[in-house]
Protein backbone atom coordinates (compact mmCIF):
# COMPACT_ATOMS: atom_id res chain seq x y z
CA UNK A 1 -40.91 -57.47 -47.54
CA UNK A 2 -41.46 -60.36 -45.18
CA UNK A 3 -40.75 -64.10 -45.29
CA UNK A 4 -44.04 -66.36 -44.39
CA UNK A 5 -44.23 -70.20 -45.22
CA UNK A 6 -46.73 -70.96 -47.17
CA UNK A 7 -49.36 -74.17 -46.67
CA UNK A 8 -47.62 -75.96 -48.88
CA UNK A 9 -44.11 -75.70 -46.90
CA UNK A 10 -43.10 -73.17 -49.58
CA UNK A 11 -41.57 -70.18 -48.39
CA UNK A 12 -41.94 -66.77 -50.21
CA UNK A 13 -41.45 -62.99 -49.75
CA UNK A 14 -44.79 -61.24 -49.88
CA UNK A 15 -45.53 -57.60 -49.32
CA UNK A 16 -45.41 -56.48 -45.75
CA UNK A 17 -48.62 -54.67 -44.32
CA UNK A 18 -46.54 -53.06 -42.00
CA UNK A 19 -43.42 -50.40 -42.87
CA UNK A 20 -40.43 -49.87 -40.58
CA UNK A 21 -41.08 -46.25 -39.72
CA UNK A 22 -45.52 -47.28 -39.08
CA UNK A 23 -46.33 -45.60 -35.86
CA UNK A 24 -48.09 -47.96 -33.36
CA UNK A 25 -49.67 -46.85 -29.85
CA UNK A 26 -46.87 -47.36 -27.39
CA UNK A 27 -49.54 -48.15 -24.74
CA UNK A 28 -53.17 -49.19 -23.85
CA UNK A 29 -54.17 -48.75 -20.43
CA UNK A 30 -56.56 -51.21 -18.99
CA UNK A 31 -59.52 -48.84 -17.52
CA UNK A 32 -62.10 -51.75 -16.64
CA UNK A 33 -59.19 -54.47 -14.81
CA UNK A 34 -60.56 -52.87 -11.59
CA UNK A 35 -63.69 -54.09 -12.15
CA UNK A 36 -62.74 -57.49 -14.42
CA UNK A 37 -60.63 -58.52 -12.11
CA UNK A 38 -60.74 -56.36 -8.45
CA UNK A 39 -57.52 -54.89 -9.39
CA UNK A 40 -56.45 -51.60 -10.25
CA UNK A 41 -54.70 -50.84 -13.57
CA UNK A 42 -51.17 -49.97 -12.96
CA UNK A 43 -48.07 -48.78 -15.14
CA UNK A 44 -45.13 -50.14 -14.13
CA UNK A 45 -42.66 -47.63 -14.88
CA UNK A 46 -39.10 -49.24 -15.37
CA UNK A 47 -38.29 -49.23 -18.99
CA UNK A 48 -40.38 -46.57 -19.90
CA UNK A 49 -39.15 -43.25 -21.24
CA UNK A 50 -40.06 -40.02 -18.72
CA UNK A 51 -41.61 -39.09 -21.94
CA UNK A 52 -43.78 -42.35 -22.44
CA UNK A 53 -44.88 -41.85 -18.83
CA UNK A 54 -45.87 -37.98 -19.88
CA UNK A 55 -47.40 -39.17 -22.36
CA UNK A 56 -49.14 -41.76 -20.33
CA UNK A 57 -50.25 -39.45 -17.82
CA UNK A 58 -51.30 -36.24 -20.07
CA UNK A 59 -54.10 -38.97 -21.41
CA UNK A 60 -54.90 -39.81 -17.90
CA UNK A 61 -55.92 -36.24 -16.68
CA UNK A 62 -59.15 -37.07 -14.82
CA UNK A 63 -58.79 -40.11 -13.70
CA UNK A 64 -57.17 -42.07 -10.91
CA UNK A 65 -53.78 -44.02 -11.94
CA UNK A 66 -51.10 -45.89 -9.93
CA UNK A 67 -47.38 -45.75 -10.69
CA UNK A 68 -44.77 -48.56 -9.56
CA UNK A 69 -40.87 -48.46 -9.97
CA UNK A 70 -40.67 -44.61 -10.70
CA UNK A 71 -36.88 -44.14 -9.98
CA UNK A 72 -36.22 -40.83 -8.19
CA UNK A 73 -33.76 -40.12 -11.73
CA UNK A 74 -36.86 -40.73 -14.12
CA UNK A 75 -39.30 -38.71 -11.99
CA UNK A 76 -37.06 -36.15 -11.74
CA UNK A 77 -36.95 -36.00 -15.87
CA UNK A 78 -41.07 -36.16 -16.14
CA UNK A 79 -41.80 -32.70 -17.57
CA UNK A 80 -42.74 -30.17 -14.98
CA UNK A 81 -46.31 -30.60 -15.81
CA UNK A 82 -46.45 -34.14 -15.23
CA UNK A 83 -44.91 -33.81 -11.62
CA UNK A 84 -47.02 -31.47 -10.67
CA UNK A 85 -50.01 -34.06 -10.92
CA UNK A 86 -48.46 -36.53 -8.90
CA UNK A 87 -48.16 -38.05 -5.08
CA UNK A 88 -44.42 -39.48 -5.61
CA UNK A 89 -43.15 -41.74 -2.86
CA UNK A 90 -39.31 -42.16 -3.47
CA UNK A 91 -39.33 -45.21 -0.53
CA UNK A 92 -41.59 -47.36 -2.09
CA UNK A 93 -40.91 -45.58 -5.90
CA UNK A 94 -44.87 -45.39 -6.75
CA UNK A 95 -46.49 -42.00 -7.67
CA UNK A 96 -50.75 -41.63 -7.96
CA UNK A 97 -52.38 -39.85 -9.98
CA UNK A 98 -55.64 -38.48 -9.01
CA UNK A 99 -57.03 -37.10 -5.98
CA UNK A 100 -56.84 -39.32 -2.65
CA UNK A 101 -59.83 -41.66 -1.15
CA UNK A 102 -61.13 -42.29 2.37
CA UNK A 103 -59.15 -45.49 3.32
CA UNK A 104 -60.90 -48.10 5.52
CA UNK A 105 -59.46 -49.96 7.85
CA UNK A 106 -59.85 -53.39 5.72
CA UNK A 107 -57.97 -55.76 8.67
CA UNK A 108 -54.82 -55.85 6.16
CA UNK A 109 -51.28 -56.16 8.19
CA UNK A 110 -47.95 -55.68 6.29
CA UNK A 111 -45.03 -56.79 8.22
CA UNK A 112 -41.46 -56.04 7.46
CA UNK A 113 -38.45 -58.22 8.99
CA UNK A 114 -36.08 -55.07 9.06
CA UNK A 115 -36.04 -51.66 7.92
CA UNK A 116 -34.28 -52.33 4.57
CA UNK A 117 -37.27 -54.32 3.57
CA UNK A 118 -39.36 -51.26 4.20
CA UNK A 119 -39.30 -49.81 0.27
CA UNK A 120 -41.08 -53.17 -0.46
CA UNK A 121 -43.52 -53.07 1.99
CA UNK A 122 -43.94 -49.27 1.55
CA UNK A 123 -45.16 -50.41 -2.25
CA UNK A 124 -48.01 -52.84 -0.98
CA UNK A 125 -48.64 -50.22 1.77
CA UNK A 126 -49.49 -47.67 -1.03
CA UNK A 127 -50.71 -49.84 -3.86
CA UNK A 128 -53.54 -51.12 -0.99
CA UNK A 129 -54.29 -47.56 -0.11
CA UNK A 130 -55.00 -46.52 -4.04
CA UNK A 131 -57.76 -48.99 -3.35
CA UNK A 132 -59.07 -47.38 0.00
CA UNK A 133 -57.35 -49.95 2.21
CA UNK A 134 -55.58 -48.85 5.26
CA UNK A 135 -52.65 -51.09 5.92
CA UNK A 136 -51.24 -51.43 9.22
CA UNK A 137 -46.83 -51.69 9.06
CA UNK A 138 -45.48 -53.22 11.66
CA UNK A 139 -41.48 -52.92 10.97
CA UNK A 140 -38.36 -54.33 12.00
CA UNK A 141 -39.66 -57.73 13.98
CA UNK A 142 -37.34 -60.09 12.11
CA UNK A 143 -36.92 -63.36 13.77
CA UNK A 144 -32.93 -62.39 14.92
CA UNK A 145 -34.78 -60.79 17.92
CA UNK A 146 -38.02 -63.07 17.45
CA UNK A 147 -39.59 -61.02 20.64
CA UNK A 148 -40.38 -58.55 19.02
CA UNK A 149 -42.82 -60.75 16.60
CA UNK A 150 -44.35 -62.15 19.72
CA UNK A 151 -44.87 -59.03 21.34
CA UNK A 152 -47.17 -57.98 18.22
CA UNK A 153 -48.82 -61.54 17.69
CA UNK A 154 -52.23 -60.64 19.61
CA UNK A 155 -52.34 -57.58 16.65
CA UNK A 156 -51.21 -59.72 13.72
CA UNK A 157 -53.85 -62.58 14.97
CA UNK A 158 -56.75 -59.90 14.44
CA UNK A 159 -55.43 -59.09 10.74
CA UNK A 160 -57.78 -60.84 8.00
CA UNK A 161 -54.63 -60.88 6.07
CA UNK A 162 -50.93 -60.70 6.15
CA UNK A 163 -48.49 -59.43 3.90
CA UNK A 164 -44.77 -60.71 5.31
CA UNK A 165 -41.57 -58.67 3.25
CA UNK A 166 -38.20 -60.05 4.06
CA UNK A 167 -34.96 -60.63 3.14
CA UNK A 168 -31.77 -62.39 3.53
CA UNK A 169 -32.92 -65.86 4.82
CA UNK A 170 -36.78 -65.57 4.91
CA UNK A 171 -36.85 -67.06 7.89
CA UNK A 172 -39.71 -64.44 8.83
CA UNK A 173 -42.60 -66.38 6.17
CA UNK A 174 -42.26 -69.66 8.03
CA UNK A 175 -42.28 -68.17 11.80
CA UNK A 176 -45.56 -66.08 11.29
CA UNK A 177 -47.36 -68.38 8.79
CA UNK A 178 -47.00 -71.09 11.60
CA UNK A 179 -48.19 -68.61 14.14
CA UNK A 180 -51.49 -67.23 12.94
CA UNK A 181 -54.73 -68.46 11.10
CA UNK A 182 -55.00 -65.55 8.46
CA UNK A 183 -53.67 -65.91 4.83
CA UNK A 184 -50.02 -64.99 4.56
CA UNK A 185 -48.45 -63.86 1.54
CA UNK A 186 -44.94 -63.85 1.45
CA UNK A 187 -42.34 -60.92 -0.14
CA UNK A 188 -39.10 -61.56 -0.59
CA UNK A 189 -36.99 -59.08 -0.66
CA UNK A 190 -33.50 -58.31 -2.76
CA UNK A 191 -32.16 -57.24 1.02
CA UNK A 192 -28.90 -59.46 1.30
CA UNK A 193 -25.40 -60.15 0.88
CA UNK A 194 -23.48 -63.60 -0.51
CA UNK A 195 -25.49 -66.60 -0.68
CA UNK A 196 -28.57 -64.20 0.39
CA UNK A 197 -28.27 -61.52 -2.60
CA UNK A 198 -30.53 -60.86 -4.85
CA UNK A 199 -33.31 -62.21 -2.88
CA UNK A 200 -33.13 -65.93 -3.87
CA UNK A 201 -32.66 -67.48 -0.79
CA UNK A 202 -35.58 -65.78 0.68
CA UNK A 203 -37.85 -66.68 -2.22
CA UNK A 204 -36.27 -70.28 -1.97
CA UNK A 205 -37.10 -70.08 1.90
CA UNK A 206 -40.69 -69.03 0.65
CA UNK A 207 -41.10 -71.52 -1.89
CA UNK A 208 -39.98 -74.44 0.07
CA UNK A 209 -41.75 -73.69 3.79
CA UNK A 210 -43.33 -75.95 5.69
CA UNK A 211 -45.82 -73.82 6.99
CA UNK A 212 -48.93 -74.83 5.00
CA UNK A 213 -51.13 -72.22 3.18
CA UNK A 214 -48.06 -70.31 3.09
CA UNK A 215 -48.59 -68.28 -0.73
CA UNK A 216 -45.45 -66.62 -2.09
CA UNK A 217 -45.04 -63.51 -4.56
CA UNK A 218 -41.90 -62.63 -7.20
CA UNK A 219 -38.67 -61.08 -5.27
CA UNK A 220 -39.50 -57.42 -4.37
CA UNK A 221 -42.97 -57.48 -5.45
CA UNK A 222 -45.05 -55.59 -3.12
CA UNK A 223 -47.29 -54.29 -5.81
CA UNK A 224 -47.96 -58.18 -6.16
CA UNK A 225 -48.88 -59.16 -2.70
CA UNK A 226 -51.03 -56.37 -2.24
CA UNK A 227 -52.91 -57.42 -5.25
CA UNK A 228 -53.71 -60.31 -3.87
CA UNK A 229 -54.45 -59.25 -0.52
CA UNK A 230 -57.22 -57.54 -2.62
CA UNK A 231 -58.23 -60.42 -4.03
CA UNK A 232 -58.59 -62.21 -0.58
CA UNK A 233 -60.34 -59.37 0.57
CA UNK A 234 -62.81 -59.72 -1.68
CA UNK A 235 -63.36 -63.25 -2.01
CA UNK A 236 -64.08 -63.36 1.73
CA UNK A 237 -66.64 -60.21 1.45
CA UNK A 238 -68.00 -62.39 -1.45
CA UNK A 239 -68.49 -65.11 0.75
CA UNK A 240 -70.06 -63.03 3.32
CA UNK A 241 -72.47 -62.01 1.44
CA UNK A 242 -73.53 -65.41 0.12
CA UNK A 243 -74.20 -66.72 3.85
């Protein structure tokens, strides 16, 4: 029985249409976002059961489906026929399901501030090429040795868009967003210690730059960033069109 206040402010219990032991679908997967919205569907895997994502993959035989935050322990507990169908990444933690597309080279640059950061950017690496976008990494240019940025600024200036990851101060977002014309979307990472763990000073460093145009994504959200690197993408092919 369930409680539900009346119209009349009167409260009283009424017979429940649903029992304690009803069985409801334990997911829905999204097959038209791709072409709602330009993104892919995705199942984000933390919290799930391996046997929620076996179940979510047996009724996906067929088709093409991204994974994100499949732990190395959980993908290791997916039943043996589930694995088998799978490209699993344990840097970036994203599996695909499906066979694998030509990739373009779509003018996308991902660029990580160290090599910790690289499991994040590793995600929008592999999340852009379940789209068919080749994504070019350019690692470990953090601004602690800020020649090595500079000595890759003529490549990152040809990029339509850029993807920054980084942790511990963020100091990286500001430095490249003031450097180049393209869109940047900044990453922050969880890569830090004291003040800098967990990622909040980075996405505070993010949210509070003075480099304008600068657009910022959730801490450790590479799935994010590349999402809307797709977007960008295709708002500017949109717009090419329409000339």
């Amino acid at each position: 029985m369930a409680a539900i206040s009346s119209a009349s402010g009167r409260t009283g219990a009424v017979p429940c249409s649903f029992t304690a032991d009803l069985e409801l679908p334990e997911f829905q997967i999204d097959w038209d976002r791709e072409r709602r919205t330009g993104v892919p569907e995705a199942i984000l895997c933390e919290g799930k059961t391996p046997s929620q994502i076996d179940a979510i993959i047996a009724a996906s035989v067929g088709r093409r489906l991204l994974l994100t935050r499949l732990s190395a322990d959980v993908h290791g507990a997916l039943a043996p026929e589930t694995s088998e169908l799978l490209d699993y990444d344990p840097l970036s933690r994203t599996a695909v399901l499906g066979k694998p597309i030509a990739l373009a080279d779509s003018g996308i640059g991902i660029v990580a501030a160290g090599t910790s950061d690289l499991p994040v950017a590793r995600e929008a690496a592999r999340t852009l090429a379940f789209s068919g976008h080749r994504a070019e990494v350019i690692v470990d240019v953090g601004v602690a040795g800020l020649w090595r940025l500079m000595d890759r600024l003529d490549a990152l200036r040809r990029c339509r868009v850029l993807i920054a990851v980084a942790g511990m101060e963020g100091a990286l977002f500001s430095v490249l967003a003031g450097l180049v014309r393209v869109p940047v979307i900044a990453v922050p990472t969880s890569v830090g210690y004291g003040v800098a763990e967990g990622g909040k000073a980075a996405l505070h460093a993010a949210l509070a730059s003075c480099a304008p145009g600068l657009v910022v994504v959730n801490i450790d959200n590479g799935f994010g960033a590349a999402a809307a690197a797709l977007k960008v993408l295709r708002a500017d092919s949109l717009a090419s069109r329409n000339l």
